[in-house]
PDB file of N, CA and C in Angstrom:
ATOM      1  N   UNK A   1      36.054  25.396 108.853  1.00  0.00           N
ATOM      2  CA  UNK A   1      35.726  24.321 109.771  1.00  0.00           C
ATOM      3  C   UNK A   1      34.771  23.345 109.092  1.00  0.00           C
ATOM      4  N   UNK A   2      35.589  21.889 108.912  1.00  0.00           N
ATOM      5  CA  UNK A   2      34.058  20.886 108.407  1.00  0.00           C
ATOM      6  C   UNK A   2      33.507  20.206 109.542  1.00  0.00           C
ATOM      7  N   UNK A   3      32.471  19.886 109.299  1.00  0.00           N
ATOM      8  CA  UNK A   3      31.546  18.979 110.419  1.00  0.00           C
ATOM      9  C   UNK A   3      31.079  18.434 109.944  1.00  0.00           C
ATOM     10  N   UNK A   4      30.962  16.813 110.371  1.00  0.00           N
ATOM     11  CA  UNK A   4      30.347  15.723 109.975  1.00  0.00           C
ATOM     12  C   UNK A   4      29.254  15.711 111.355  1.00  0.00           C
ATOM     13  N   UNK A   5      27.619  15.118 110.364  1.00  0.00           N
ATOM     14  CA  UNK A   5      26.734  14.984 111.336  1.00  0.00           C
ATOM     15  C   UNK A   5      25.936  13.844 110.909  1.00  0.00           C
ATOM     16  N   UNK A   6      25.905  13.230 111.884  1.00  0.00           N
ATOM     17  CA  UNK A   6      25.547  11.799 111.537  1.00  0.00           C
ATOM     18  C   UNK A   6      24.095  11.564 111.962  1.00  0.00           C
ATOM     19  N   UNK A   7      23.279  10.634 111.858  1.00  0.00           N
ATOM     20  CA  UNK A   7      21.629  10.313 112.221  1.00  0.00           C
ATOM     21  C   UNK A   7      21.186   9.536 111.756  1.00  0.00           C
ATOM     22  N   UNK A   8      20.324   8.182 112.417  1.00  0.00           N
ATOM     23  CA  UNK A   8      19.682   7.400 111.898  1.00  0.00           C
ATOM     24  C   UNK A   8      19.739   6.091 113.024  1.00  0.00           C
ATOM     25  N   UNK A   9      20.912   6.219 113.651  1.00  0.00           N
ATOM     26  CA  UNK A   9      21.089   5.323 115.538  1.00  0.00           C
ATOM     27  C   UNK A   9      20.065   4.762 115.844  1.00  0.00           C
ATOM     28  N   UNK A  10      19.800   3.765 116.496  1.00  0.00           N
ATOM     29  CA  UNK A  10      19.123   3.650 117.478  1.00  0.00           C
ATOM     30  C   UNK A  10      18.773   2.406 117.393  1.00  0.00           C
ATOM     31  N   UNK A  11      17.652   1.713 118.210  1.00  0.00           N
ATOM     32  CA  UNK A  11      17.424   0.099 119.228  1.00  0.00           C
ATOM     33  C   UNK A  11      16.433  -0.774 117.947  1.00  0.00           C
ATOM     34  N   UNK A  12      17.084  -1.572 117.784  1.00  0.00           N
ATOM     35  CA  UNK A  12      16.082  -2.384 116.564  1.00  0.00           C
ATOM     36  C   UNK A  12      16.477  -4.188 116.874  1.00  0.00           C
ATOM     37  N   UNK A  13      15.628  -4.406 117.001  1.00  0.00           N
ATOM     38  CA  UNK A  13      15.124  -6.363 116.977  1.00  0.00           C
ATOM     39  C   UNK A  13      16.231  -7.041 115.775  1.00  0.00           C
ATOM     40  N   UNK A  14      16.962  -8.240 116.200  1.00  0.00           N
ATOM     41  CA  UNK A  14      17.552  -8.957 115.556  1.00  0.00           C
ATOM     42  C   UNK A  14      16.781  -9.068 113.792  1.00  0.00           C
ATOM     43  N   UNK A  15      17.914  -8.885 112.603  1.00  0.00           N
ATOM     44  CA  UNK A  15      16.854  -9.256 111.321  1.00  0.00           C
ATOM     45  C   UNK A  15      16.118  -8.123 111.047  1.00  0.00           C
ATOM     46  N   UNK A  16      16.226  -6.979 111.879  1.00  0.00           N
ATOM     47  CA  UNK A  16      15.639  -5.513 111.226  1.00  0.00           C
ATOM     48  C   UNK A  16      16.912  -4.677 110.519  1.00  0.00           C
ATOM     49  N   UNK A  17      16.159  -3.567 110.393  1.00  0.00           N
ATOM     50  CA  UNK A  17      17.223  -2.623 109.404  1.00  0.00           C
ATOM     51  C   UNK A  17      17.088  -1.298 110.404  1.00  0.00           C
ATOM     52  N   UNK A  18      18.291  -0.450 109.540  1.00  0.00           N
ATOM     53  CA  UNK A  18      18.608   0.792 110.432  1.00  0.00           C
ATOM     54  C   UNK A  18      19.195   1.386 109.058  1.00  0.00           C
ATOM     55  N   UNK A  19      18.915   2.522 108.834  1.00  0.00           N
ATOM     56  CA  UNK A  19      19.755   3.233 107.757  1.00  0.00           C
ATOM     57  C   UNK A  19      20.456   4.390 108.172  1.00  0.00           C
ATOM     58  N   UNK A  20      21.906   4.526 108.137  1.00  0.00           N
ATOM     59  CA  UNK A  20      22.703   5.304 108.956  1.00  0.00           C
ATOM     60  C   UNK A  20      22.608   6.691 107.807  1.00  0.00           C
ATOM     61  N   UNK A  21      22.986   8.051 108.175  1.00  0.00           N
ATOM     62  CA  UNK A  21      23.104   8.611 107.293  1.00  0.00           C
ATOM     63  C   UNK A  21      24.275  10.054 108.079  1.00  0.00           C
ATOM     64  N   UNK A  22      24.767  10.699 107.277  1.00  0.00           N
ATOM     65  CA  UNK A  22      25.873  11.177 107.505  1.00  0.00           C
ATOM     66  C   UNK A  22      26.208  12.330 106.756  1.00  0.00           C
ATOM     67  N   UNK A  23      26.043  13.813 106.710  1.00  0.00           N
ATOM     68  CA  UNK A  23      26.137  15.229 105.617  1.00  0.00           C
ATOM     69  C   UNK A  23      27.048  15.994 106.469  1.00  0.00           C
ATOM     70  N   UNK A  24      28.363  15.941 105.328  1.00  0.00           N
ATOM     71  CA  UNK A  24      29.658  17.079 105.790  1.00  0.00           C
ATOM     72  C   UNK A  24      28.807  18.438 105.588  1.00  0.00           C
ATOM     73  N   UNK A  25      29.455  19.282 106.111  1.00  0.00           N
ATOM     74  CA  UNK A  25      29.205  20.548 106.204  1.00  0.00           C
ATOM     75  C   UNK A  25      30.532  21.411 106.506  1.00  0.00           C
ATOM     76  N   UNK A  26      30.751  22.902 105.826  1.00  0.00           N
ATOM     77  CA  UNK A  26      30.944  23.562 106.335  1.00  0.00           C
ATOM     78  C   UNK A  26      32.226  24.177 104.800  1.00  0.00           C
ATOM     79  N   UNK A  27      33.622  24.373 105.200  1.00  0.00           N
ATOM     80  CA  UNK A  27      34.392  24.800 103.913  1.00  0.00           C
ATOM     81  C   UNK A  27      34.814  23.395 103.511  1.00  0.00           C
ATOM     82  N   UNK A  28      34.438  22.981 102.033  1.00  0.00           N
ATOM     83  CA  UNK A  28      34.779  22.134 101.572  1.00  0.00           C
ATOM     84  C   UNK A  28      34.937  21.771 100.022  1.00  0.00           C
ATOM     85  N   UNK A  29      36.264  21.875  99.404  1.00  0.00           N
ATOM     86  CA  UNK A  29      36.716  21.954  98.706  1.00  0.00           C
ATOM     87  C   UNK A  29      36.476  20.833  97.911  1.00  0.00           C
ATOM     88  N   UNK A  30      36.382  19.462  97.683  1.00  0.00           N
ATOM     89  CA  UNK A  30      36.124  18.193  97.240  1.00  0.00           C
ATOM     90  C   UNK A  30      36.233  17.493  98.259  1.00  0.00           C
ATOM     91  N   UNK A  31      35.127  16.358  98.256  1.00  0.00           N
ATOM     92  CA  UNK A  31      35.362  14.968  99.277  1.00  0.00           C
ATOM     93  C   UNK A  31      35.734  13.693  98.776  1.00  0.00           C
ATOM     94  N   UNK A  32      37.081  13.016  99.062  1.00  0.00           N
ATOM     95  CA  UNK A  32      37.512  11.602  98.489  1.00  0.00           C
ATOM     96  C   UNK A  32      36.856  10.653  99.063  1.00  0.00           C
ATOM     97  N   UNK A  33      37.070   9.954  99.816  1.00  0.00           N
ATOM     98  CA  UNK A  33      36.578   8.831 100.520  1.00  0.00           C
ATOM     99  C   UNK A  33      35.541   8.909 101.850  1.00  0.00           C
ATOM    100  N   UNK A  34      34.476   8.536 101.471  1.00  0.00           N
ATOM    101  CA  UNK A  34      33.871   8.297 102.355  1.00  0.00           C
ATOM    102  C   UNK A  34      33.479   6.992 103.302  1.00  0.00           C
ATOM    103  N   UNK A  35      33.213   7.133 104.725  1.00  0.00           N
ATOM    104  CA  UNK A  35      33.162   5.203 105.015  1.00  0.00           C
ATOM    105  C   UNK A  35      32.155   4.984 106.189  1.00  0.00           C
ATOM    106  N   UNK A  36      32.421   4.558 106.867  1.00  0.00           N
ATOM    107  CA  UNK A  36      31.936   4.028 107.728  1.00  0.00           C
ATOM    108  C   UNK A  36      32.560   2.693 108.984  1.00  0.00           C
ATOM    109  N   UNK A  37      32.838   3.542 110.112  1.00  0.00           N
ATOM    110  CA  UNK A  37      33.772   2.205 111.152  1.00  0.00           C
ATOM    111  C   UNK A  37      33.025   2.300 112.124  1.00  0.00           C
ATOM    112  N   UNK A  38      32.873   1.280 112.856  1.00  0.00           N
ATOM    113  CA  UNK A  38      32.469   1.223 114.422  1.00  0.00           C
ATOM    114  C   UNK A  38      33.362   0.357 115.604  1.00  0.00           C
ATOM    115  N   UNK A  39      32.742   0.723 116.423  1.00  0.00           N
ATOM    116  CA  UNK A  39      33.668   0.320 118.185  1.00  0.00           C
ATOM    117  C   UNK A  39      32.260  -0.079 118.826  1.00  0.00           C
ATOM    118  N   UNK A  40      32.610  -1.546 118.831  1.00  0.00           N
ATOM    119  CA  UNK A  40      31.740  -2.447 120.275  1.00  0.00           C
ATOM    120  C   UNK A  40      32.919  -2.403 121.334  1.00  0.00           C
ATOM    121  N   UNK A  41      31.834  -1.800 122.710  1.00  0.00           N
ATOM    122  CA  UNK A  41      32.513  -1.667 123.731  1.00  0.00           C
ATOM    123  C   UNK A  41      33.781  -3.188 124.130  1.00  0.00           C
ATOM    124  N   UNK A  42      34.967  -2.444 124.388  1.00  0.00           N
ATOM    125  CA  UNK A  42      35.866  -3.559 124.637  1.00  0.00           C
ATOM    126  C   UNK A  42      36.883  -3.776 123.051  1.00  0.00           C
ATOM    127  N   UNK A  43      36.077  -3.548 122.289  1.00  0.00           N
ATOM    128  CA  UNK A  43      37.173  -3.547 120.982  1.00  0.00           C
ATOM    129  C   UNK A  43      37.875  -2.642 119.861  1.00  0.00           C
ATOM    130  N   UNK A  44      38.048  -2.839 119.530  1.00  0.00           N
ATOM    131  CA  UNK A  44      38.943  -1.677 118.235  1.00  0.00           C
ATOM    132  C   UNK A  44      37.648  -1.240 117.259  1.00  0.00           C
ATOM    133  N   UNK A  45      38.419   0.094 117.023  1.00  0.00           N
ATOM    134  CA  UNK A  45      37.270   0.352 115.835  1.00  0.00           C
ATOM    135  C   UNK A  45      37.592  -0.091 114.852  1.00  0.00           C
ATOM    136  N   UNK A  46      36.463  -0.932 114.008  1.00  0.00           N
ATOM    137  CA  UNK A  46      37.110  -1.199 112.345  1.00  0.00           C
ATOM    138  C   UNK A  46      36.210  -0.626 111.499  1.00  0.00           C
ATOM    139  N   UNK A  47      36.787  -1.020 110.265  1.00  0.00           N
ATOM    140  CA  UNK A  47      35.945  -0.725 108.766  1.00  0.00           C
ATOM    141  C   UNK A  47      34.909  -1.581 108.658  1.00  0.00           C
ATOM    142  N   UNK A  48      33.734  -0.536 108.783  1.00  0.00           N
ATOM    143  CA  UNK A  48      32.745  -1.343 107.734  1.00  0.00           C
ATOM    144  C   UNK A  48      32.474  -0.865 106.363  1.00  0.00           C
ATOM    145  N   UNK A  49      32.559  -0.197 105.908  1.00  0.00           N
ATOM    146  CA  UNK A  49      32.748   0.232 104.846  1.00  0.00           C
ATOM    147  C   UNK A  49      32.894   1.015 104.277  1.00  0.00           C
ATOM    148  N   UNK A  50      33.482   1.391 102.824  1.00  0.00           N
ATOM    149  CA  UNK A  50      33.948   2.596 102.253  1.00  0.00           C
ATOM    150  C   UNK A  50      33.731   2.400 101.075  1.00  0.00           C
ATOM    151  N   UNK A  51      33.654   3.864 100.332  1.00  0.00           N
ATOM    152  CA  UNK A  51      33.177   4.436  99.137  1.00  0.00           C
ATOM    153  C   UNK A  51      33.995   5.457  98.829  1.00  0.00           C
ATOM    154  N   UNK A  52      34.416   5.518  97.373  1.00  0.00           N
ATOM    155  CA  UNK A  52      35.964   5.822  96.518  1.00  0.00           C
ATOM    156  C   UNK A  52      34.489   7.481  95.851  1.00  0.00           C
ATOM    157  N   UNK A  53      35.018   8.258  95.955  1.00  0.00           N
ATOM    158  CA  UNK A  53      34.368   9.605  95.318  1.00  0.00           C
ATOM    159  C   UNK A  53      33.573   8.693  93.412  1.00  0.00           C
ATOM    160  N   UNK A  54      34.670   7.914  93.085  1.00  0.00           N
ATOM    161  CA  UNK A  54      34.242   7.502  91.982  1.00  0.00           C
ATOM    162  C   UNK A  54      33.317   6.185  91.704  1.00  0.00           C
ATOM    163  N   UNK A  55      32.913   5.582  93.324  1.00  0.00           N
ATOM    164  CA  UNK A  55      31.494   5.164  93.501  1.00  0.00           C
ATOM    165  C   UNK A  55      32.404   3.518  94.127  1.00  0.00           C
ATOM    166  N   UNK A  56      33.884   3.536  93.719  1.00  0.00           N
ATOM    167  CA  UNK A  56      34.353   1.896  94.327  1.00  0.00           C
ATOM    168  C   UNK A  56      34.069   2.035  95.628  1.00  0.00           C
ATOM    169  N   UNK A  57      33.832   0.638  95.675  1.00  0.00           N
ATOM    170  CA  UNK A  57      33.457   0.311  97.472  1.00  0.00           C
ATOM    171  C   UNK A  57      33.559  -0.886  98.100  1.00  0.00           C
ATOM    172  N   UNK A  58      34.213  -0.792  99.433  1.00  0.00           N
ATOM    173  CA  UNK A  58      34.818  -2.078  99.797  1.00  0.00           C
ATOM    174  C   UNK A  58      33.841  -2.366 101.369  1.00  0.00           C
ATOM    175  N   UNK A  59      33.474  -3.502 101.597  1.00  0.00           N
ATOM    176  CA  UNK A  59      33.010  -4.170 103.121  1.00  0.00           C
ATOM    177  C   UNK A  59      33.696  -4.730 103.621  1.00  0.00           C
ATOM    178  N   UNK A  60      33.872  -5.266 105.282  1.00  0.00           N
ATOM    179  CA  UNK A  60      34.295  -5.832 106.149  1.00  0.00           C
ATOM    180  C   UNK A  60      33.601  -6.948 105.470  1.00  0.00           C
ATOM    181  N   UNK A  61      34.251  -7.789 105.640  1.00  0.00           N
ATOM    182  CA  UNK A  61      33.644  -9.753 105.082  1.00  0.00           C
ATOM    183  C   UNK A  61      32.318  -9.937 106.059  1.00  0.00           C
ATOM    184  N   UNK A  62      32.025  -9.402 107.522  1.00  0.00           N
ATOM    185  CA  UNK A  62      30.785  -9.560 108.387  1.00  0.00           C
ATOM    186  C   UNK A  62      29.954  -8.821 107.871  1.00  0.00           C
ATOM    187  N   UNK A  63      29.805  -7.437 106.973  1.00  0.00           N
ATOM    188  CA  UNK A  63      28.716  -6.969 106.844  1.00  0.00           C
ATOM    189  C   UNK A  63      28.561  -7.394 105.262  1.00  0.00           C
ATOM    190  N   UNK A  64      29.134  -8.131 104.545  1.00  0.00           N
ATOM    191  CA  UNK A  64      29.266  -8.339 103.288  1.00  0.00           C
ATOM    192  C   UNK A  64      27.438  -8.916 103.023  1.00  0.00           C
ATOM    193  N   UNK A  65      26.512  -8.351 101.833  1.00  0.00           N
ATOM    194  CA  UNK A  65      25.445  -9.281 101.046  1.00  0.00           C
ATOM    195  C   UNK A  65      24.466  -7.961 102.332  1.00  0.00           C
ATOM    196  N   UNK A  66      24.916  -7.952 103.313  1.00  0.00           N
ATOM    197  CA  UNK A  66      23.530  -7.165 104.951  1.00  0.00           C
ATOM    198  C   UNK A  66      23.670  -6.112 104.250  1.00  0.00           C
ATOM    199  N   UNK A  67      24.979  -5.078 104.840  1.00  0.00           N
ATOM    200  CA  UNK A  67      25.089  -3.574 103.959  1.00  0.00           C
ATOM    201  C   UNK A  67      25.387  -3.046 102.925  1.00  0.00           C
ATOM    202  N   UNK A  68      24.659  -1.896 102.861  1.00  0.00           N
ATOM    203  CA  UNK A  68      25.240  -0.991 101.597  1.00  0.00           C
ATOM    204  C   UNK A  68      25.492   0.470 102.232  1.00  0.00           C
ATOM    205  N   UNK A  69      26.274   0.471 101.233  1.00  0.00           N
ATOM    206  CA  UNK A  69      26.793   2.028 101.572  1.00  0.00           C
ATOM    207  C   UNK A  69      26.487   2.521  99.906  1.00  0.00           C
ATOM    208  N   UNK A  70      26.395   3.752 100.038  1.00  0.00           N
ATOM    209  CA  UNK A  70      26.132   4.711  98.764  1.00  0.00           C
ATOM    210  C   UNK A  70      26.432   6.355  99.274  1.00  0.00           C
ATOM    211  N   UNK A  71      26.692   7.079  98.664  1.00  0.00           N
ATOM    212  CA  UNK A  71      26.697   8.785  98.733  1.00  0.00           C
ATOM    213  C   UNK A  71      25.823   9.423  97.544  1.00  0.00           C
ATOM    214  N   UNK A  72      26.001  10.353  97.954  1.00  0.00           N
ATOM    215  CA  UNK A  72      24.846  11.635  97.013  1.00  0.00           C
ATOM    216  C   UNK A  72      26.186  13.094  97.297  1.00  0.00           C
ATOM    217  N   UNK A  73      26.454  13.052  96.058  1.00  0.00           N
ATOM    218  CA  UNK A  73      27.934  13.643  95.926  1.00  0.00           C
ATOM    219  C   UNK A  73      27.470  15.420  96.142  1.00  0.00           C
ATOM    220  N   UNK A  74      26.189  15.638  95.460  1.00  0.00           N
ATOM    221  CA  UNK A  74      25.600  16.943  95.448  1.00  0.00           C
ATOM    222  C   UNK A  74      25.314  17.053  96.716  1.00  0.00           C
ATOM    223  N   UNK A  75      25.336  16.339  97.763  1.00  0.00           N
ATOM    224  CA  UNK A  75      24.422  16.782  99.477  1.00  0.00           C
ATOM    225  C   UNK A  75      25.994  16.363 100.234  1.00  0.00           C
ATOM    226  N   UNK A  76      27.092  15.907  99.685  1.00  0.00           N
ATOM    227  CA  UNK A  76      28.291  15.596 100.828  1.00  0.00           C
ATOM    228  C   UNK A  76      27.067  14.344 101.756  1.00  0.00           C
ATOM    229  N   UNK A  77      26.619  13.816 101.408  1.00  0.00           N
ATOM    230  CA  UNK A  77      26.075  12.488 102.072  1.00  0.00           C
ATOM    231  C   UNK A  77      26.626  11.444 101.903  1.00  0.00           C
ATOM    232  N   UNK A  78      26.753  10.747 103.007  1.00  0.00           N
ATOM    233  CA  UNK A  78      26.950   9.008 103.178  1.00  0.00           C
ATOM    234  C   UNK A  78      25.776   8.086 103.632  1.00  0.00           C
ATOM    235  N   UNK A  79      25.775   7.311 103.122  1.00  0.00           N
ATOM    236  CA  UNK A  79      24.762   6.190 103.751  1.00  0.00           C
ATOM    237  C   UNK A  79      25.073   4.866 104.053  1.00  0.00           C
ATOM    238  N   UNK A  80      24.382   4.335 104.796  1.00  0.00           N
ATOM    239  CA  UNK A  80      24.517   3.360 105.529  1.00  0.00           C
ATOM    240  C   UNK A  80      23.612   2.180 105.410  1.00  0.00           C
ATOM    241  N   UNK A  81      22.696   1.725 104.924  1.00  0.00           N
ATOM    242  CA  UNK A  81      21.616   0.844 104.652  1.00  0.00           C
ATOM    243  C   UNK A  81      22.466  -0.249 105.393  1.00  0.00           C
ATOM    244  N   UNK A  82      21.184  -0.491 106.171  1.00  0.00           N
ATOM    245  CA  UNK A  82      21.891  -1.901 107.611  1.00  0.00           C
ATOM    246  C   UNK A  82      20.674  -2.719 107.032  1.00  0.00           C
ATOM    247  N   UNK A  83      20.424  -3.944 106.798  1.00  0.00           N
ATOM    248  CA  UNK A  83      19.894  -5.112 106.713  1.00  0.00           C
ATOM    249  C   UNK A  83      20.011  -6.593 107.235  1.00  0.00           C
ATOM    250  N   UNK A  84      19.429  -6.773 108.020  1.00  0.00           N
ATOM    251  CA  UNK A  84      19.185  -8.431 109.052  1.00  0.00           C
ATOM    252  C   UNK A  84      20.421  -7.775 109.404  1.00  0.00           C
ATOM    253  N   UNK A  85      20.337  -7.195 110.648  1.00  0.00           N
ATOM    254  CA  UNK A  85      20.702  -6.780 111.242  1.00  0.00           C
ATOM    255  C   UNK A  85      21.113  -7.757 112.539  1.00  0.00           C
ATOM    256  N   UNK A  86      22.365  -8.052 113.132  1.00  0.00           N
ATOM    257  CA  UNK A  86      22.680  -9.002 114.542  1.00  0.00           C
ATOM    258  C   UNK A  86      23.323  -8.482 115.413  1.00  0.00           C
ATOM    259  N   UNK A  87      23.481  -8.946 116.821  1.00  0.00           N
ATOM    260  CA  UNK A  87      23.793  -8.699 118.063  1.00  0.00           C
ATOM    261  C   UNK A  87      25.195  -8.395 117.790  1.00  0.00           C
ATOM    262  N   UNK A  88      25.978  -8.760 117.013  1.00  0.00           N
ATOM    263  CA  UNK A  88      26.917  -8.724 117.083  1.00  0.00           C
ATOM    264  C   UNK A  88      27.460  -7.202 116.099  1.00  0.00           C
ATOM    265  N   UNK A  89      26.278  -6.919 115.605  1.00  0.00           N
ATOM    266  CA  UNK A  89      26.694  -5.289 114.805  1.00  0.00           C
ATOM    267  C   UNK A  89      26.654  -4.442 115.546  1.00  0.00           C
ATOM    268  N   UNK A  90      25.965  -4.710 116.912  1.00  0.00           N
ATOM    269  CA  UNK A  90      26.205  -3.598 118.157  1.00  0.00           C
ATOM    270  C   UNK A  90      27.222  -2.555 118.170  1.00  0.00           C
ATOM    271  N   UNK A  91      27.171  -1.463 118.152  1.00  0.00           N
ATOM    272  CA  UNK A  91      28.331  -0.534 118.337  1.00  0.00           C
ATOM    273  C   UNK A  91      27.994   1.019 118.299  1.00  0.00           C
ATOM    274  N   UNK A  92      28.974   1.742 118.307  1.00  0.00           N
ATOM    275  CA  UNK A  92      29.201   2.606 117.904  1.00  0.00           C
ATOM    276  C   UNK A  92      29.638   2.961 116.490  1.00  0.00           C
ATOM    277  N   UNK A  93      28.701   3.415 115.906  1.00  0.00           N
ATOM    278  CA  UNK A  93      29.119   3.722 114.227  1.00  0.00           C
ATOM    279  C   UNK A  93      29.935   5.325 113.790  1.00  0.00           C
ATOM    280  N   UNK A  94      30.442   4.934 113.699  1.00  0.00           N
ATOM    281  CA  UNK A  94      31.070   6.808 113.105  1.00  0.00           C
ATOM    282  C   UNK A  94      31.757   7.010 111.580  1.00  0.00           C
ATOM    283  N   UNK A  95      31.327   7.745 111.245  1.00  0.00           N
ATOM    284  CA  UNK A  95      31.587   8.223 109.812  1.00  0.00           C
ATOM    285  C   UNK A  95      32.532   8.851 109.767  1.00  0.00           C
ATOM    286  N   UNK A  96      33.304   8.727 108.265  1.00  0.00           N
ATOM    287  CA  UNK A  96      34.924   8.989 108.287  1.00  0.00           C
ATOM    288  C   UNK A  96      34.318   9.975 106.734  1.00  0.00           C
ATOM    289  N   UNK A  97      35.655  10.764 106.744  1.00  0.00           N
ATOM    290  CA  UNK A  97      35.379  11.586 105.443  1.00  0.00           C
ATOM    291  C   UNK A  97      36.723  11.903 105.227  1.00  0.00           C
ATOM    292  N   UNK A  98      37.683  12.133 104.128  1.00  0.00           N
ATOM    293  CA  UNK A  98      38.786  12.643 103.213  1.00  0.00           C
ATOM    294  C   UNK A  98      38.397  13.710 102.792  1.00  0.00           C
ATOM    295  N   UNK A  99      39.003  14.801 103.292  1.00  0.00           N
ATOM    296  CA  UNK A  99      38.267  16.093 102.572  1.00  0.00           C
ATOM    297  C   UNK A  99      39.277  17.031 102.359  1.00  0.00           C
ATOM    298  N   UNK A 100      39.328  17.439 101.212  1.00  0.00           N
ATOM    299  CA  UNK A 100      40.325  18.479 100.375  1.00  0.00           C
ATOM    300  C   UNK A 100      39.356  20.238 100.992  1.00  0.00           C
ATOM    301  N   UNK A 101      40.171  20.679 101.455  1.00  0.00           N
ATOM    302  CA  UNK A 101      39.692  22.142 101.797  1.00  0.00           C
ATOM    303  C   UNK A 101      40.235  23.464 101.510  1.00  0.00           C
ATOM    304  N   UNK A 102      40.732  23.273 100.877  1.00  0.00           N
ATOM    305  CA  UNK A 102      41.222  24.210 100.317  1.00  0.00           C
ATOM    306  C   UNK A 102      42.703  24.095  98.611  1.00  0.00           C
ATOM    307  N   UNK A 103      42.770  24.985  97.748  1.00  0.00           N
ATOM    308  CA  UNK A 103      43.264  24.441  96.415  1.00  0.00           C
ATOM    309  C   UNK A 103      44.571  23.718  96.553  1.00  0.00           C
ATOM    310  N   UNK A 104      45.154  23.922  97.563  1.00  0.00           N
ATOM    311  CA  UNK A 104      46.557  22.867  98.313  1.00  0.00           C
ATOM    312  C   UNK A 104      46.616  21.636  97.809  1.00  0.00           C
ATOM    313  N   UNK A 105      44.798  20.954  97.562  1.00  0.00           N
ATOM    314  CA  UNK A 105      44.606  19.613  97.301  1.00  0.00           C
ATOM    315  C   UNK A 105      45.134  19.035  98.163  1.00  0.00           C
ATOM    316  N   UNK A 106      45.291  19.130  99.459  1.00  0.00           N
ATOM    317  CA  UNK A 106      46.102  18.205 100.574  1.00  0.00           C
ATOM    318  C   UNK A 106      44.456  17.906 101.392  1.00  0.00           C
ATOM    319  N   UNK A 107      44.627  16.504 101.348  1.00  0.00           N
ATOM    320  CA  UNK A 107      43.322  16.043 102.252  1.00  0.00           C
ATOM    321  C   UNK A 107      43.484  15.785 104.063  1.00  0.00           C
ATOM    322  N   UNK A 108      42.450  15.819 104.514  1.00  0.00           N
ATOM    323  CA  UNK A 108      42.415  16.232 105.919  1.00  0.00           C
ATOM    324  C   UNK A 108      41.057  14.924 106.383  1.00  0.00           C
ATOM    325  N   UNK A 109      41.484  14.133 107.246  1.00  0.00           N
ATOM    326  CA  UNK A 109      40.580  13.402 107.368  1.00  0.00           C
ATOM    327  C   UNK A 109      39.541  13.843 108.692  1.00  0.00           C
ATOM    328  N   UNK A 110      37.917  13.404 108.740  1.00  0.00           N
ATOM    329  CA  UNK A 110      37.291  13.822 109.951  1.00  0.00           C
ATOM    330  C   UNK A 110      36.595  12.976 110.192  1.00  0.00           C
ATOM    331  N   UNK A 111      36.327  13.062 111.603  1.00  0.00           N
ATOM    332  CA  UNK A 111      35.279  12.300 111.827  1.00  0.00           C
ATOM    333  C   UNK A 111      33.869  12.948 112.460  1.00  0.00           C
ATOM    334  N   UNK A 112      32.904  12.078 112.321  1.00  0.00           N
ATOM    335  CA  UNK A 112      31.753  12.325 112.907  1.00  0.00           C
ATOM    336  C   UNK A 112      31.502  11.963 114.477  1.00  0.00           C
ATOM    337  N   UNK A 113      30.425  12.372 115.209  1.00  0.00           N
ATOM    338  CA  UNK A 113      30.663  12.039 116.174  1.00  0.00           C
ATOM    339  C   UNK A 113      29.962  10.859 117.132  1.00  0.00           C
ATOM    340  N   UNK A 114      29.496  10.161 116.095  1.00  0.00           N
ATOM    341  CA  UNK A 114      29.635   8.576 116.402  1.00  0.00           C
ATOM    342  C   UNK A 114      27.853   8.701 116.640  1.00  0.00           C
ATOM    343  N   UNK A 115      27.180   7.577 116.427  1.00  0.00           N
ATOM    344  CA  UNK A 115      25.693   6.980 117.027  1.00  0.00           C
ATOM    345  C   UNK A 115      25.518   5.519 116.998  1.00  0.00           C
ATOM    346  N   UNK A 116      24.908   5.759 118.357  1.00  0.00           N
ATOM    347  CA  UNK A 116      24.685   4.377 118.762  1.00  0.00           C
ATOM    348  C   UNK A 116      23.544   3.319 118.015  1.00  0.00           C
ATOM    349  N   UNK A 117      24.563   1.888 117.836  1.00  0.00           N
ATOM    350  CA  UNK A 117      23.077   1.104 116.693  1.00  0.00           C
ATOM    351  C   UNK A 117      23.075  -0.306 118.270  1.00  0.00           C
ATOM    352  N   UNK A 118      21.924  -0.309 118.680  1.00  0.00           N
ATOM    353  CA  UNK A 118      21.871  -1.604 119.741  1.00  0.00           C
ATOM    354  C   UNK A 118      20.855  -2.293 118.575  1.00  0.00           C
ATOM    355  N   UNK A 119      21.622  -3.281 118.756  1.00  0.00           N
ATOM    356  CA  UNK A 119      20.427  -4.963 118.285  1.00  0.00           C
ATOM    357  C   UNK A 119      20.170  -5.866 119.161  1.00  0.00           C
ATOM    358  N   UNK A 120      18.718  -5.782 119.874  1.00  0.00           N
ATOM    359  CA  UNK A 120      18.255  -6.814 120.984  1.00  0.00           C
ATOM    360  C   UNK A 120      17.183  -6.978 120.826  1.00  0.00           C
ATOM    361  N   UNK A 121      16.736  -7.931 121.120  1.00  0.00           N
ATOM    362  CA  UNK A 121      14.922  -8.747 121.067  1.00  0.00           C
ATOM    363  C   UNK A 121      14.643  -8.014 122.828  1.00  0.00           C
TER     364      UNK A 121
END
């Protein structure tokens, strides 16, 4: 069983930061892709960003120059570094993971179970 556990959520002023963070756990054989999507109430979840095991990494064009994402391959960590932060990054954030679990090499995708980022004055 893997589990993704996510932490770092919560209420911050327009132009602040929030650093999301995210450690698989449990049987895990290698991790490919790691990312990051969220859902503002009323819309689809999208990509904000992702990270290739071999460090490539792609942004949504809105969080492009604000976030970074990075991992720590030895802890199964993801990160999230949020910077000038706006109303409009409101959401639900949840962490995505590609994870090989066994020598099959067949990957199995999971998710985390989402935390809330509010941006309001």
């Amino acid at each position: 069983q893997v589990q993704l556990v996510e932490s770092g959520g919560g209420l911050v002023q327009p132009g602040g930061s929030l650093r999301l963070s995210c450690a698989a756990s449990g049987r895990i054989f290698s991790i490919n892709a790691m990312g990051w999507y969220r859902q503002a109430p009323g819309k689809q979840r999208e990509l904000v960003a992702l990270i290739g095991r071999g460090g490539t990494i792609n942004y949504v064009d809105s969080v492009k120059g604000r976030f970074t994402i990075s991992r720590d391959n030895a802890k199964n960590t993801v990160y999230l570094q949020m910077n000038s932060l706006k109303p409009e990054d409101t959401a639900v954030y949840y962490c995505n993971a590609t994870i090989v679990v066994d020598t099959t090499n067949r990957p199995y995708d999971y998710w985390g179970q989402g935390t809330q980022v509010t941006v309001s004055s």
